[in-house]
Protein backbone atom coordinates (compact mmCIF):
# COMPACT_ATOMS: atom_id res chain seq x y z
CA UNK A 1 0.00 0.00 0.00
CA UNK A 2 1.40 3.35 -1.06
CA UNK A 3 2.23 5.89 1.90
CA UNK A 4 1.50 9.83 2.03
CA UNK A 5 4.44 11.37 2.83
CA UNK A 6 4.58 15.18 2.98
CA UNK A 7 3.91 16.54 6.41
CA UNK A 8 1.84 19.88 6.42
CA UNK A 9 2.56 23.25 6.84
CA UNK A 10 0.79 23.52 10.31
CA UNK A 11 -0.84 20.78 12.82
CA UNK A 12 -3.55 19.77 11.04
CA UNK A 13 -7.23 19.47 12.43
CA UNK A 14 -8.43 16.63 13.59
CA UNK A 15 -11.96 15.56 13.85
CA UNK A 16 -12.54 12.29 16.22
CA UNK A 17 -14.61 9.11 15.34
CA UNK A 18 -18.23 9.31 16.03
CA UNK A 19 -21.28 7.36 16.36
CA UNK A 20 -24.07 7.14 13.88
CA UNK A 21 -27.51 6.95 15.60
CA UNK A 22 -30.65 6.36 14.46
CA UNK A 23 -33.43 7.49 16.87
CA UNK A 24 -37.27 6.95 16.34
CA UNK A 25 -40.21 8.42 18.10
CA UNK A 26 -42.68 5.60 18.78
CA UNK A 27 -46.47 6.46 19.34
CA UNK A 28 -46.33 6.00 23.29
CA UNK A 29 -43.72 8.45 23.31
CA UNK A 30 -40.80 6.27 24.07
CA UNK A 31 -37.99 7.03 21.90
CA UNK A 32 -35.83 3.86 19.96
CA UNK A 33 -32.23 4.03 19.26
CA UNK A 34 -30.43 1.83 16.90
CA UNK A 35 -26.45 1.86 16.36
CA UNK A 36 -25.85 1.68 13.20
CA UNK A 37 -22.12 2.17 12.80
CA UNK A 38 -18.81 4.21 14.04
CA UNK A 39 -18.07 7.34 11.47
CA UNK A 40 -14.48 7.59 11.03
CA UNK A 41 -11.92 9.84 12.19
CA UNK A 42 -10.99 12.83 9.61
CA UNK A 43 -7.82 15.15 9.59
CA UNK A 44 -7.82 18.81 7.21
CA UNK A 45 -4.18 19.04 6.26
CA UNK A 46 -3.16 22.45 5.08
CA UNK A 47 -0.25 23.18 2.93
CA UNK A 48 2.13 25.92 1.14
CA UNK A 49 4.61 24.30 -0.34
CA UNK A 50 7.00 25.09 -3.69
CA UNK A 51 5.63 24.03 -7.08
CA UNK A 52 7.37 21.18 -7.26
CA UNK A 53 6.05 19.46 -4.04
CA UNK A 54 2.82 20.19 -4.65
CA UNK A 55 2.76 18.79 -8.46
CA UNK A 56 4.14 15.51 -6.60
CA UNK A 57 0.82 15.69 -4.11
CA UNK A 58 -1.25 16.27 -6.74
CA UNK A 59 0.61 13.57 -8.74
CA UNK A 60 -0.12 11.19 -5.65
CA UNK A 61 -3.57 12.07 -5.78
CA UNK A 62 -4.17 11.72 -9.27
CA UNK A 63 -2.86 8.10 -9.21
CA UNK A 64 -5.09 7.20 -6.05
CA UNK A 65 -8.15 8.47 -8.06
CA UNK A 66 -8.83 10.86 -6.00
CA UNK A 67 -10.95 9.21 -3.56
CA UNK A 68 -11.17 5.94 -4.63
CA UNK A 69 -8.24 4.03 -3.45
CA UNK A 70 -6.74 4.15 0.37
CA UNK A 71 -3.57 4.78 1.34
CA UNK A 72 -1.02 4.97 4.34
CA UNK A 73 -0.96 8.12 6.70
CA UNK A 74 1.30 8.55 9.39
CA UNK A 75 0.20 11.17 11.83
CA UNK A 76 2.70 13.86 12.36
CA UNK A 77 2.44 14.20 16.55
CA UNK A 78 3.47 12.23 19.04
CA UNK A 79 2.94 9.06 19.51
CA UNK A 80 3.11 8.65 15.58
CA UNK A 81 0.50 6.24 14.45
CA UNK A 82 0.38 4.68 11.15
CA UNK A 83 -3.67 5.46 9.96
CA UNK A 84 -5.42 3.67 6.42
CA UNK A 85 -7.00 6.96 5.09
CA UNK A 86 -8.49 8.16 1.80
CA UNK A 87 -8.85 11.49 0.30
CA UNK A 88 -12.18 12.72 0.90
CA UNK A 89 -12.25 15.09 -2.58
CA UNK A 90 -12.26 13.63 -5.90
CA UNK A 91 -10.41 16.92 -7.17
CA UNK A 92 -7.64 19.32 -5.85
CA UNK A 93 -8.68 22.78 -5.13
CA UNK A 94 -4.40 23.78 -5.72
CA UNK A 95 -3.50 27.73 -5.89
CA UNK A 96 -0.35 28.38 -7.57
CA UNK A 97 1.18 31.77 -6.67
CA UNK A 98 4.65 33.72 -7.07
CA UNK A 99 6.40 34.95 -4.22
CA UNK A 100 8.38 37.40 -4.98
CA UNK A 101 10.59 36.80 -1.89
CA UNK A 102 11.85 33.54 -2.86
CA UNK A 103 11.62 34.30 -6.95
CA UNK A 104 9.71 30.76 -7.25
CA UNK A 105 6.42 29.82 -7.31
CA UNK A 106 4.41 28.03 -3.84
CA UNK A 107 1.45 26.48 -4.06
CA UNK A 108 -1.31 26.64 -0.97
CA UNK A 109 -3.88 24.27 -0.81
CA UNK A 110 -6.05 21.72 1.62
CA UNK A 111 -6.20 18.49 1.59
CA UNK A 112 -8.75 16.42 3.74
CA UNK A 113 -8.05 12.65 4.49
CA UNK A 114 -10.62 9.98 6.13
CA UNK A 115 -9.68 7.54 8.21
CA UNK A 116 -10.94 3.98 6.35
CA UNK A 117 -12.38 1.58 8.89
């Protein structure tokens, strides 16, 4: 399994596992609860990075399919834990800039991965 391995510009967000509920209202007034299933964990990774590093993200991305196949995520704090993700966009929202400081060109963009259970 391939492995994502560019670490983002800042921590990125993290959004814990969850619970999907269903809950019906019965006529007696008693409410029902079923568990259906455990939503996974999902992590917003943000990144400005030089052309060149982001073509190879996008690159990566293009040959998962966007988000189609999984892939290996190791999370950047401590302790590091090795995560089976997927990309939850099909497509690459990528802004190319120049920066004038550096006289190259960065990209900044967001990437959003989903844990797969």
């Amino acid at each position: 399994m391939e492995r994502f391995i560019w670490t983002p510009t800042e921590p990125p967000r993290c959004f814990p596992r969850g619970y999907k509920v269903i809950r019906s209202n019965l006529e007696n007034g008693r409410e029902r609860r079923y568990f259906k299933h455990e939503t996974p964990r999902k992590w917003i990774l943000n990144f400005e990075t030089r052309h060149s590093t982001m073509q190879e993200i996008v690159a990566f991305h293009r040959a998962r399919r966007g988000s189609f196949e999984p892939f290996l995520w190791e999370t950047p704090w401590e302790p590091k834990e090795l995560v089976v993700v997927r990309f939850d966009e099909d497509q690459l929202d990528v802004e190319t800039q120049w920066n004038e400081r550096h006289d190259n060109v960065t990209g900044a963009f967001t990437v959003t991965l989903v844990e797969v259970l």
